[in-house]
C-alpha atoms as a PDB file:
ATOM      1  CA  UNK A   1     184.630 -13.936  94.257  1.00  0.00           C
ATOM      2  CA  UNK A   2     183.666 -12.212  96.997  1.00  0.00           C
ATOM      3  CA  UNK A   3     184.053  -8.231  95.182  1.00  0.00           C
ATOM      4  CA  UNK A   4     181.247  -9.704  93.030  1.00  0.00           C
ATOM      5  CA  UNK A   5     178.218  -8.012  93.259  1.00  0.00           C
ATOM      6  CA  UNK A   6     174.684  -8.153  91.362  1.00  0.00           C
ATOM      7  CA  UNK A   7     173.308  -5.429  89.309  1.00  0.00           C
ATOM      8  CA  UNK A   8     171.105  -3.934  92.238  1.00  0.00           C
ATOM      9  CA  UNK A   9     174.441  -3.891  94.331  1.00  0.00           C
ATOM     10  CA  UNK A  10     174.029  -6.888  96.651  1.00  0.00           C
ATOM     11  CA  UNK A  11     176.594  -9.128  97.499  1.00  0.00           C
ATOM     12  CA  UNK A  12     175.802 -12.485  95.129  1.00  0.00           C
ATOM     13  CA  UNK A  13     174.008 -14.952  97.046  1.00  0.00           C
ATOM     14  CA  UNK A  14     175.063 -18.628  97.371  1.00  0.00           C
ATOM     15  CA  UNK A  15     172.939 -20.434  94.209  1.00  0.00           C
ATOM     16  CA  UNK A  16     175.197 -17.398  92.271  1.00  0.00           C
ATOM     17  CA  UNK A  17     178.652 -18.252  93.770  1.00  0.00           C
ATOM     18  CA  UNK A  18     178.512 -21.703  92.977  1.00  0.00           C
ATOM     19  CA  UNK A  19     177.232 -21.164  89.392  1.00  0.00           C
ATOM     20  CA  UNK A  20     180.648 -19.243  88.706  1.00  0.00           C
ATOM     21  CA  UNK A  21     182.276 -21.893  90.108  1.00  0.00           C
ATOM     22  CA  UNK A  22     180.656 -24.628  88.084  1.00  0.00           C
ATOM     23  CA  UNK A  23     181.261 -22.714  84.792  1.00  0.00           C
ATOM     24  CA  UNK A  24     185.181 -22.491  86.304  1.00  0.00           C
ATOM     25  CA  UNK A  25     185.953 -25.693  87.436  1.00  0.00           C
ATOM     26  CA  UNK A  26     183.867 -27.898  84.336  1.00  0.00           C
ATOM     27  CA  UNK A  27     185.796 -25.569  82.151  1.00  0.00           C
ATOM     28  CA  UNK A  28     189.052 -26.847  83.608  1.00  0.00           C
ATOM     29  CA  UNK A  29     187.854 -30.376  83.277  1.00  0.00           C
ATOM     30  CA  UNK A  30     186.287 -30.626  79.679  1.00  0.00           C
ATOM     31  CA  UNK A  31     187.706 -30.166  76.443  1.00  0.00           C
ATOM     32  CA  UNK A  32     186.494 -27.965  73.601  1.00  0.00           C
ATOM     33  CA  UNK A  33     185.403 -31.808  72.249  1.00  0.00           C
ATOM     34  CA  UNK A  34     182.899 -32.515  74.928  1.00  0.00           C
ATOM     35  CA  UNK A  35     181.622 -28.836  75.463  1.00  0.00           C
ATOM     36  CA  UNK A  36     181.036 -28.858  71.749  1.00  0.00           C
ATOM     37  CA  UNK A  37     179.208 -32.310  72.809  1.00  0.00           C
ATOM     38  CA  UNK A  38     177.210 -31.083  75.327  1.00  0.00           C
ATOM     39  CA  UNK A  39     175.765 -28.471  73.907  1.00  0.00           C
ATOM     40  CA  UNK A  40     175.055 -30.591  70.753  1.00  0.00           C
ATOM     41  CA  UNK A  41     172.745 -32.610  73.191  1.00  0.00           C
ATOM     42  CA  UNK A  42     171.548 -29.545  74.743  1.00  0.00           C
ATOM     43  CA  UNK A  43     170.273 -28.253  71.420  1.00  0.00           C
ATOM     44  CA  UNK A  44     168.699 -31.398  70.503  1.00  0.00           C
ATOM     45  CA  UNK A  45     166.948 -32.238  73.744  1.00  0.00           C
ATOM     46  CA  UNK A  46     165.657 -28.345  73.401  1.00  0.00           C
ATOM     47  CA  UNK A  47     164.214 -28.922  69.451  1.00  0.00           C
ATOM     48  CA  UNK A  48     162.981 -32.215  70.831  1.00  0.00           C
ATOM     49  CA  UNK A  49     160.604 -29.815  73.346  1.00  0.00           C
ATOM     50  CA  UNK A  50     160.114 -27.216  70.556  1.00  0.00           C
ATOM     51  CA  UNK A  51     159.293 -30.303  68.064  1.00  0.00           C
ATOM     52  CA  UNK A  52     156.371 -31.414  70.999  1.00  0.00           C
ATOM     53  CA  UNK A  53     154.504 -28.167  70.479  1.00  0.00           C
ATOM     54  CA  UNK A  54     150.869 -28.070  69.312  1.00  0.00           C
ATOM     55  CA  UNK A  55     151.358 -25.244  66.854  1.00  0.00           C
ATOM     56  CA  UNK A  56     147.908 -23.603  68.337  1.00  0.00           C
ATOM     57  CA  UNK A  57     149.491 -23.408  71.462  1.00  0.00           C
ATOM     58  CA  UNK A  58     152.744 -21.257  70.843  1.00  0.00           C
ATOM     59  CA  UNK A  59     151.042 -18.188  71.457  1.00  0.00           C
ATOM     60  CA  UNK A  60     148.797 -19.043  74.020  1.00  0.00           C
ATOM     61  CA  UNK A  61     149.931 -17.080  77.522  1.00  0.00           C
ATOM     62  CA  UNK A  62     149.278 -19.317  80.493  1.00  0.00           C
ATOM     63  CA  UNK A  63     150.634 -16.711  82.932  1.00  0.00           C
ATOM     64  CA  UNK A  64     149.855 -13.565  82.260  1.00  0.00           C
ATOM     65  CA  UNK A  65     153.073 -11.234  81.885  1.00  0.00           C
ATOM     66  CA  UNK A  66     155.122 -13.663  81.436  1.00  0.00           C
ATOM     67  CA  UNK A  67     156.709 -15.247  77.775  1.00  0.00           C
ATOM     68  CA  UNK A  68     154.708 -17.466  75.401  1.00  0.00           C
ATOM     69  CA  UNK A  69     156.588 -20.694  74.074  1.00  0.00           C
ATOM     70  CA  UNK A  70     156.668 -18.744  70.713  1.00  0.00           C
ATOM     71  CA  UNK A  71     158.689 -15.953  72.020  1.00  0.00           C
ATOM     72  CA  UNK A  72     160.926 -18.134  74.140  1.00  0.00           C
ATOM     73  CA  UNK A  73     161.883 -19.771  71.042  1.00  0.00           C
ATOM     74  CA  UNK A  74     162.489 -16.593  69.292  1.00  0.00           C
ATOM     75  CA  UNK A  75     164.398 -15.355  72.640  1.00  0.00           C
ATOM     76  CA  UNK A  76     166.908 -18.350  72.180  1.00  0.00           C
ATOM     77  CA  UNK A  77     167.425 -18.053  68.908  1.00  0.00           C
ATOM     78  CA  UNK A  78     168.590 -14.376  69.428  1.00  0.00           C
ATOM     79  CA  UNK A  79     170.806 -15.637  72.048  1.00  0.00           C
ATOM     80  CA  UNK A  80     172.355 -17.976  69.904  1.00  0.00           C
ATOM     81  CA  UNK A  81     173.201 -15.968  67.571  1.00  0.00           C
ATOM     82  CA  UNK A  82     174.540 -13.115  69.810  1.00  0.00           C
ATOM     83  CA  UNK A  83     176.726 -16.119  71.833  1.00  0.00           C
ATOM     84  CA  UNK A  84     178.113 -17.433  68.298  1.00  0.00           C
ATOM     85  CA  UNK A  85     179.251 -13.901  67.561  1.00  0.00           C
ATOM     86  CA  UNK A  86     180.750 -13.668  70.877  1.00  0.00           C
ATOM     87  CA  UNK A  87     182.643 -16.919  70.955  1.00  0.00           C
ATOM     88  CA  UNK A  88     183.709 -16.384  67.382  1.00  0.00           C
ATOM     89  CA  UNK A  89     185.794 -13.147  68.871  1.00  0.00           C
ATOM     90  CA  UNK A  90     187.286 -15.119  71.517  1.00  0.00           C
ATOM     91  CA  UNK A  91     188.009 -17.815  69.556  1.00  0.00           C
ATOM     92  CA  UNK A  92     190.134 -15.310  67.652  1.00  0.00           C
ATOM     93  CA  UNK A  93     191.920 -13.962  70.512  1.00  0.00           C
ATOM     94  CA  UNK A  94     189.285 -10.998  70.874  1.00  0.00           C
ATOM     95  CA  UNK A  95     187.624  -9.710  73.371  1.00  0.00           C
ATOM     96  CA  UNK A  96     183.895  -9.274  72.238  1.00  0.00           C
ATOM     97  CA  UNK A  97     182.397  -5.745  71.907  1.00  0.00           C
ATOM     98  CA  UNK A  98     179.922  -4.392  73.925  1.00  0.00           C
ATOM     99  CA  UNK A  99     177.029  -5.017  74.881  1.00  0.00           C
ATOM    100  CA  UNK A 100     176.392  -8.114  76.607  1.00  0.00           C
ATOM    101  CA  UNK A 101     173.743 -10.430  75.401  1.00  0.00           C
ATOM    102  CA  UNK A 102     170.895  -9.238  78.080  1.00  0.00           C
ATOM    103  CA  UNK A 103     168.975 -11.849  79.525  1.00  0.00           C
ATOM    104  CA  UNK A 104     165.546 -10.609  77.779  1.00  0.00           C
ATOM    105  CA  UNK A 105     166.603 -10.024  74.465  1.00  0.00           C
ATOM    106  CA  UNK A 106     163.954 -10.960  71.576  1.00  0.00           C
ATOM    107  CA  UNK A 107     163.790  -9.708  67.968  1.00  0.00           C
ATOM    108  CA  UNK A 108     159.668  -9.153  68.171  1.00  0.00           C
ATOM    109  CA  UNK A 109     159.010 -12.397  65.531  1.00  0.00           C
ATOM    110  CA  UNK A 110     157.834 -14.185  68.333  1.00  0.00           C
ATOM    111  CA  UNK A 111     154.962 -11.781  68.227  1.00  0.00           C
ATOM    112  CA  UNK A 112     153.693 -12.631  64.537  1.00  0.00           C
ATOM    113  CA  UNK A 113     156.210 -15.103  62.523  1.00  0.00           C
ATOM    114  CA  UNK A 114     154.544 -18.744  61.737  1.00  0.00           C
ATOM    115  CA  UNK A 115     155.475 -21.177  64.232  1.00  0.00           C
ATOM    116  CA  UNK A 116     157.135 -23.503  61.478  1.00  0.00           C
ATOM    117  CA  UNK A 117     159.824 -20.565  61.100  1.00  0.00           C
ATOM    118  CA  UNK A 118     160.305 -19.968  64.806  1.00  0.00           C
ATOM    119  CA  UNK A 119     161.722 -23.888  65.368  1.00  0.00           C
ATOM    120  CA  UNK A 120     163.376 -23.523  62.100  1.00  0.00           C
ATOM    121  CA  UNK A 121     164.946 -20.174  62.782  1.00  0.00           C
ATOM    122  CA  UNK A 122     165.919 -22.011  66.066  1.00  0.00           C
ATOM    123  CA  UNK A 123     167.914 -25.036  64.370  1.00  0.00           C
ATOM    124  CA  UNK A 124     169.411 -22.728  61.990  1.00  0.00           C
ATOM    125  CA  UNK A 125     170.767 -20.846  65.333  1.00  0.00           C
ATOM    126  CA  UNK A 126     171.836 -23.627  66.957  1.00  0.00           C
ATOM    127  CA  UNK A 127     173.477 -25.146  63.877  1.00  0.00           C
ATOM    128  CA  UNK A 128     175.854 -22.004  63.424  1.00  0.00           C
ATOM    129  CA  UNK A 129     176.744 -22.517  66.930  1.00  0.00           C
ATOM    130  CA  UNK A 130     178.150 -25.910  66.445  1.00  0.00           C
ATOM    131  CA  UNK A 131     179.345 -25.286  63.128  1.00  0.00           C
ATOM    132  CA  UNK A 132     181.773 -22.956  65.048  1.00  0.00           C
ATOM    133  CA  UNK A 133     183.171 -25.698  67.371  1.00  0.00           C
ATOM    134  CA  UNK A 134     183.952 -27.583  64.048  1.00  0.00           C
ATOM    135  CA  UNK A 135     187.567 -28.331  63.903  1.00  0.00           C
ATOM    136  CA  UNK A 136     188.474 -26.554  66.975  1.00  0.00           C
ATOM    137  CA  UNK A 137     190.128 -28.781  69.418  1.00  0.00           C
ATOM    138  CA  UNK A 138     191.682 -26.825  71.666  1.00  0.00           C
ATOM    139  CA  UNK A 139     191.029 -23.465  73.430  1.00  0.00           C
ATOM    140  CA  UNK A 140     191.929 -20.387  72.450  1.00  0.00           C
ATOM    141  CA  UNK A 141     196.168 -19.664  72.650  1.00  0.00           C
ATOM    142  CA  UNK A 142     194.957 -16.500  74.718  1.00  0.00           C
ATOM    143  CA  UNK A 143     192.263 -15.962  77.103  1.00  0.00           C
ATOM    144  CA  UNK A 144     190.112 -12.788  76.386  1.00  0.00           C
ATOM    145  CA  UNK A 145     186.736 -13.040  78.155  1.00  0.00           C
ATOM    146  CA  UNK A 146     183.628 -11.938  77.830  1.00  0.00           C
ATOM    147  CA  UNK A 147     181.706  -9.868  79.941  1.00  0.00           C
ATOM    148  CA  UNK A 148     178.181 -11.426  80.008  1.00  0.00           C
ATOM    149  CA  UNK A 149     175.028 -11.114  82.141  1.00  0.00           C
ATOM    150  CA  UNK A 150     174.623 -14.230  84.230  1.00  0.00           C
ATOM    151  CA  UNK A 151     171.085 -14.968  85.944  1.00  0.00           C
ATOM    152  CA  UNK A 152     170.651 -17.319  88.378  1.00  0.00           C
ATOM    153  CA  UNK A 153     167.796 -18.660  90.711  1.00  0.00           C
ATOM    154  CA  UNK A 154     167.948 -17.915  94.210  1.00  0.00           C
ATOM    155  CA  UNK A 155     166.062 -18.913  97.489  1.00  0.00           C
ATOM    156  CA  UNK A 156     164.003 -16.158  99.135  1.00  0.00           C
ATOM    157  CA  UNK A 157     162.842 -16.416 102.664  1.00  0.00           C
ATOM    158  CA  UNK A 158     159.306 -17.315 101.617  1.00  0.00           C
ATOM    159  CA  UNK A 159     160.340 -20.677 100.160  1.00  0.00           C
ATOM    160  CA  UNK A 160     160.211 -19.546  96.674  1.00  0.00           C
ATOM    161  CA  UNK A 161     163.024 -18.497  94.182  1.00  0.00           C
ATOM    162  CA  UNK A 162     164.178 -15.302  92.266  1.00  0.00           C
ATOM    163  CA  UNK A 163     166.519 -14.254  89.985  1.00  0.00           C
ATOM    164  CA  UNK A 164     169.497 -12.342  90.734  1.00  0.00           C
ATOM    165  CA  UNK A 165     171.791 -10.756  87.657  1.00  0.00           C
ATOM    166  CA  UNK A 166     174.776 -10.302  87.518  1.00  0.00           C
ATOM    167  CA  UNK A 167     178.216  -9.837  85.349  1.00  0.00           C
ATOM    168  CA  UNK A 168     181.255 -11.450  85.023  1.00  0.00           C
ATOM    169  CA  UNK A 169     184.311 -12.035  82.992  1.00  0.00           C
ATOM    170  CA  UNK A 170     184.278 -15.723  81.147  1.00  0.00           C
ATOM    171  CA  UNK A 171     186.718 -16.961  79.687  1.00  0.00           C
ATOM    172  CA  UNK A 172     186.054 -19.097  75.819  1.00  0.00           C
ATOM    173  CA  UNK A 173     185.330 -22.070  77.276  1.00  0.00           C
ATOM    174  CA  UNK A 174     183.709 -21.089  80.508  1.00  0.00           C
ATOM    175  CA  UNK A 175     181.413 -19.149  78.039  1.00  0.00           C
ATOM    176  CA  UNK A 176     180.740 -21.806  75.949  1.00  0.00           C
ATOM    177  CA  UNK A 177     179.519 -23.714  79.078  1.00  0.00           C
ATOM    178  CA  UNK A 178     176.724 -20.849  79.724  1.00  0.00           C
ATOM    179  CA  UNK A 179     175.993 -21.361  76.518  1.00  0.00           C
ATOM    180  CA  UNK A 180     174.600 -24.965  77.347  1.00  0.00           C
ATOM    181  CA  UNK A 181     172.954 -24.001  80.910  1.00  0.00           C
ATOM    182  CA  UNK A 182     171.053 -21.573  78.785  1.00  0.00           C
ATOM    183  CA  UNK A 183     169.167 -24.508  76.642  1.00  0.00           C
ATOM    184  CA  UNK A 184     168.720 -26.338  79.327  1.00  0.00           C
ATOM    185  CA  UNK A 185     166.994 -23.763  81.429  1.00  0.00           C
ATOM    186  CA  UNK A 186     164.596 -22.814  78.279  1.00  0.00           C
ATOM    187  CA  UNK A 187     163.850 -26.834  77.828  1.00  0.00           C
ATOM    188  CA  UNK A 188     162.967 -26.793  81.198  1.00  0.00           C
ATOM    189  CA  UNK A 189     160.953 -23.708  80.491  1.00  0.00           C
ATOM    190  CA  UNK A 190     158.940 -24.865  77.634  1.00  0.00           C
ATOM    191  CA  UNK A 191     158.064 -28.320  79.250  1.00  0.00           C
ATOM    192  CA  UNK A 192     156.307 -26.059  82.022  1.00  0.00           C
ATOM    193  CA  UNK A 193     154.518 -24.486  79.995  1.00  0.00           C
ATOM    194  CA  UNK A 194     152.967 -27.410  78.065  1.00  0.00           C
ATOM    195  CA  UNK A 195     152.001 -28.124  81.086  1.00  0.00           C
ATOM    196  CA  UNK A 196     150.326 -25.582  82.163  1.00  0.00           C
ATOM    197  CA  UNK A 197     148.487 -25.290  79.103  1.00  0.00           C
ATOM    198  CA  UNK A 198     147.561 -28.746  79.545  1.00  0.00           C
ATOM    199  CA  UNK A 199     146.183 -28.078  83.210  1.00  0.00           C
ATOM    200  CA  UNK A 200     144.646 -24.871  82.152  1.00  0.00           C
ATOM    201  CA  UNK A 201     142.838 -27.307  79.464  1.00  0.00           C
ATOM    202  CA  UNK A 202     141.669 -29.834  81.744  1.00  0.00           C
ATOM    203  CA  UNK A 203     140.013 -27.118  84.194  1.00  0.00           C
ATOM    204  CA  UNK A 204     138.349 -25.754  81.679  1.00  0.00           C
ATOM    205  CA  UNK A 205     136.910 -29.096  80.763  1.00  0.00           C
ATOM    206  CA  UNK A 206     136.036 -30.114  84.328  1.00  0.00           C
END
């Protein structure tokens, strides 16, 4: 793992390494059966966060620059729907075309589509990914991969974090395992944000 590098040409840092060995070594633990299960809970622990969201507050922008809850939710339902197509290939014994599913990748409905739609549009995403898992109970007889962008938080001398990008080659269920990180992460995401509307609220109150 060492040859890896990230997109800017640095060597990957440590919080990188040991994501790519996570995604290797649960992938040689799990079965298709409990992926499938885990990202089942991912998707519902995610809607659960989407379903806690005061409708007026989807487009509010508590740091400037950065996403809105409304187009985070339209930025993993994209994803979803990219990473079905993708594991539907190497379910098949394909290797998925290029491009990658890039890590900012939004259709614009964020922007303007009623909230109602957005966490609808969402289930409906995350429903076609499980749908696929359906009957599969084993891994694919071959073992294309998938070249996908991986982004993972690192440390930074300061004490804070950033990202660092970076490809590499996943095999179906590896993949699959992303997958679930992925809902996580944007859970996590939209939790912080609810709360900082929710500070921004009180200071403006106080």
């Amino acid at each position: 793992m060492d040859h890896l590098l990230d997109v800017h040409g640095e060597p990957l840092a440590p919080e990188s390494v040991r994501m790519i060995e996570y995604l290797k070594d649960r992938a040689s633990e799990l079965s298709v059966v409990q992926i499938r299960e885990r990202i089942r809970s991912a998707s519902q622990e995610l809607e659960s966060a989407v379903a806690a969201v005061d409708p007026a507050d989807a487009r509010r922008r508590p740091l400037e620059g950065k996403w809105n809850i409304a187009e985070v939710v339209d930025h993993i339902s994209q994803t979803q729907i990219r990473g079905t197509e993708e594991l539907r290939h190497l379910l098949a014994g394909r290797r998925p075309p290029l491009p990658p599913v890039y890590e900012g990748i939004q259709s614009g409905a964020g922007k303007w589509l009623p909230w109602q739609m957005l966490a609808e549009e969402l289930h409906a995403a995350n429903q076609a990914m499980l749908a696929l898992f359906e009957g599969v109970n084993e891994e694919p007889p071959s073992s294309p991969t998938v070249r996908t962008l991986v982004v993972t938080l690192r440390a930074t001398a300061d004490g804070g974090t950033v990202a660092q990008l970076y490809f590499a080659e996943l095999e179906f269920k590896e993949y699959a395992l992303l997958q679930r990180l992925h809902l996580l992460d944007h859970r996590t995401q939209i939790k912080k944000l609810r709360a900082s509307l929710a500070a921004s609220d009180v200071k403006d109150f106080s």
